[in-house]
C-alpha atoms as a PDB file:
ATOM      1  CA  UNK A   1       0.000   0.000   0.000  1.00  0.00           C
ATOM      2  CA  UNK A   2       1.370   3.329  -0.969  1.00  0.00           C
ATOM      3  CA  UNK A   3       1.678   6.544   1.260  1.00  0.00           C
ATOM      4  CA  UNK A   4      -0.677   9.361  -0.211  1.00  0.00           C
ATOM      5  CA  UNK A   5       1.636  12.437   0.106  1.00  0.00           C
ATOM      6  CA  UNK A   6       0.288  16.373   1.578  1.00  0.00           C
ATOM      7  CA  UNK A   7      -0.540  17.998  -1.517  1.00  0.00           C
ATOM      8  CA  UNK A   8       0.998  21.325   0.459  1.00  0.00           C
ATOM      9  CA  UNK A   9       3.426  20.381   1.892  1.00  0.00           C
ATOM     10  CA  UNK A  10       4.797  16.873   0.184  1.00  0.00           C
ATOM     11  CA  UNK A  11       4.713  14.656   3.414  1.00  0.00           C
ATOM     12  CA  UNK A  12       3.604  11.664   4.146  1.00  0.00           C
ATOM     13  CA  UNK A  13       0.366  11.778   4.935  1.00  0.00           C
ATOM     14  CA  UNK A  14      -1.082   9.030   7.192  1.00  0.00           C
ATOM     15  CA  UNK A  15      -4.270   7.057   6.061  1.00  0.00           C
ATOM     16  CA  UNK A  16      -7.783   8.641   6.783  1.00  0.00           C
ATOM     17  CA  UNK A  17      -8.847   6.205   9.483  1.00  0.00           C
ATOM     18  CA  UNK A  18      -5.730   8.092  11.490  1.00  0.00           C
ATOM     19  CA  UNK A  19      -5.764  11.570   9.991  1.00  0.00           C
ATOM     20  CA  UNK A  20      -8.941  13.364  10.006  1.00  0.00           C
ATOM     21  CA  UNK A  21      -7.281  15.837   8.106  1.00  0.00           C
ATOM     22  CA  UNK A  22      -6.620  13.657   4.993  1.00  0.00           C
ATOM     23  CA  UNK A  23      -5.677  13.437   2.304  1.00  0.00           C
ATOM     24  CA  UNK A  24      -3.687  16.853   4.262  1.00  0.00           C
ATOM     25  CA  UNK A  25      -0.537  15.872   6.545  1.00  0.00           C
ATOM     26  CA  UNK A  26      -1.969  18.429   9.122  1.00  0.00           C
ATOM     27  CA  UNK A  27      -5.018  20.620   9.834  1.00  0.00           C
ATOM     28  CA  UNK A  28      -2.111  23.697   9.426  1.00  0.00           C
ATOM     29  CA  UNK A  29      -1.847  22.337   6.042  1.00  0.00           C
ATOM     30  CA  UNK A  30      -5.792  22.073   5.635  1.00  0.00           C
ATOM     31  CA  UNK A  31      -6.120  25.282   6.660  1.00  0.00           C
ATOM     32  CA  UNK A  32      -3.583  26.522   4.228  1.00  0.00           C
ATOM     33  CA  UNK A  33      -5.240  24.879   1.225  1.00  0.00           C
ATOM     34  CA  UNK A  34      -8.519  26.454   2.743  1.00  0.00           C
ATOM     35  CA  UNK A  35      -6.723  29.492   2.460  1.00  0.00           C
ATOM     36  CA  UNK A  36      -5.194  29.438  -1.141  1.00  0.00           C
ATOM     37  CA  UNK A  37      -8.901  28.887  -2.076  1.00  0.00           C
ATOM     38  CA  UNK A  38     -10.259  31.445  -0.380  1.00  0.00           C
ATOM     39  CA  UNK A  39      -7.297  33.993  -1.819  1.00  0.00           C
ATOM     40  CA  UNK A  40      -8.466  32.632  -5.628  1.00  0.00           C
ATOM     41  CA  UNK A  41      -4.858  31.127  -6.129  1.00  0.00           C
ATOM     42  CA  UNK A  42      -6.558  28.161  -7.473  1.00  0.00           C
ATOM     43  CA  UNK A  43      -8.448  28.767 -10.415  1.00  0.00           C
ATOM     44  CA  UNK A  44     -10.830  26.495 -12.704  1.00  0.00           C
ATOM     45  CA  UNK A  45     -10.436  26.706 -16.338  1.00  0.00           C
ATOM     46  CA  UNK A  46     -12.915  28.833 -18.214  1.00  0.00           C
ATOM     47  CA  UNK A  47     -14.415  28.234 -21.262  1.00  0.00           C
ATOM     48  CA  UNK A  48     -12.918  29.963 -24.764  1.00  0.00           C
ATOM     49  CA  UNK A  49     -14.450  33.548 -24.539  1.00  0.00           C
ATOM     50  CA  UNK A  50     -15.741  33.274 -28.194  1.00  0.00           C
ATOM     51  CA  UNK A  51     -17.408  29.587 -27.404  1.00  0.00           C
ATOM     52  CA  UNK A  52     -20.849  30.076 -25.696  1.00  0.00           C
ATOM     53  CA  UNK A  53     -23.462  27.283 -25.159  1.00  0.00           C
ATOM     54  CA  UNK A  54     -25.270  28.298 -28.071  1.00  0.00           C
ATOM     55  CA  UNK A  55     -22.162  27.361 -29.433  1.00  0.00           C
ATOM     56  CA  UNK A  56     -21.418  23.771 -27.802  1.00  0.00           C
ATOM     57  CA  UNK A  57     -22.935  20.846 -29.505  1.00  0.00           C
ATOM     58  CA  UNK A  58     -25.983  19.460 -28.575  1.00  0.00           C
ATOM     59  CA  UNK A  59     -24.625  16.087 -27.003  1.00  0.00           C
ATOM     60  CA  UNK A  60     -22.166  18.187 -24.273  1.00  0.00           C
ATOM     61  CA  UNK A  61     -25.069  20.570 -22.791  1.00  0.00           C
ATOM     62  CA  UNK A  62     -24.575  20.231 -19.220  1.00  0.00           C
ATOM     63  CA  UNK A  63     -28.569  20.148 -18.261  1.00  0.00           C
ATOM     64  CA  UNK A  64     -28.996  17.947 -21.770  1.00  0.00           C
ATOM     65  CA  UNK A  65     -27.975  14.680 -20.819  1.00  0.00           C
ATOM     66  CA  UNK A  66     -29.526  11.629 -22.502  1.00  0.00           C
ATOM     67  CA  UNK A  67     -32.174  13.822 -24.503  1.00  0.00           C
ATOM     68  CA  UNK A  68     -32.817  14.876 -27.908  1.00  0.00           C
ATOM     69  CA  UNK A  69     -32.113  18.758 -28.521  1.00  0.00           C
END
């Protein structure tokens, strides 16, 4: 079994049924991903600006799934 590792700080973090603070080393190093969220240092990928849903096919509309446009 492998040894997840603190996506902060790189440690080893112990397994969940030890570490409530998994899959973080720490709660310090919880709090600091909390933190880096908070500060919008992580950031989700936006779509093209020219490419609106008008625009996206009919098959990969997000409230379309399984239906005929």
């Amino acid at each position: 079994m492998s040894t997840a590792l603190c996506p902060i700080c790189k440690k080893p973090s112990p397994p969940r049924s030890e570490n409530p603070a998994f899959p973080f080393c720490s709660r310090r190093c919880r709090a600091v991903d909390l933190g880096r969220w908070l500060g919008e240092e992580y950031r989700m990928p936006d779509r093209q600006a020219e490419q609106s849903e008008d625009e996206l096919p009919s098959g990969c509309h997000p409230d379309r799934q399984g239906e005929d446009a």
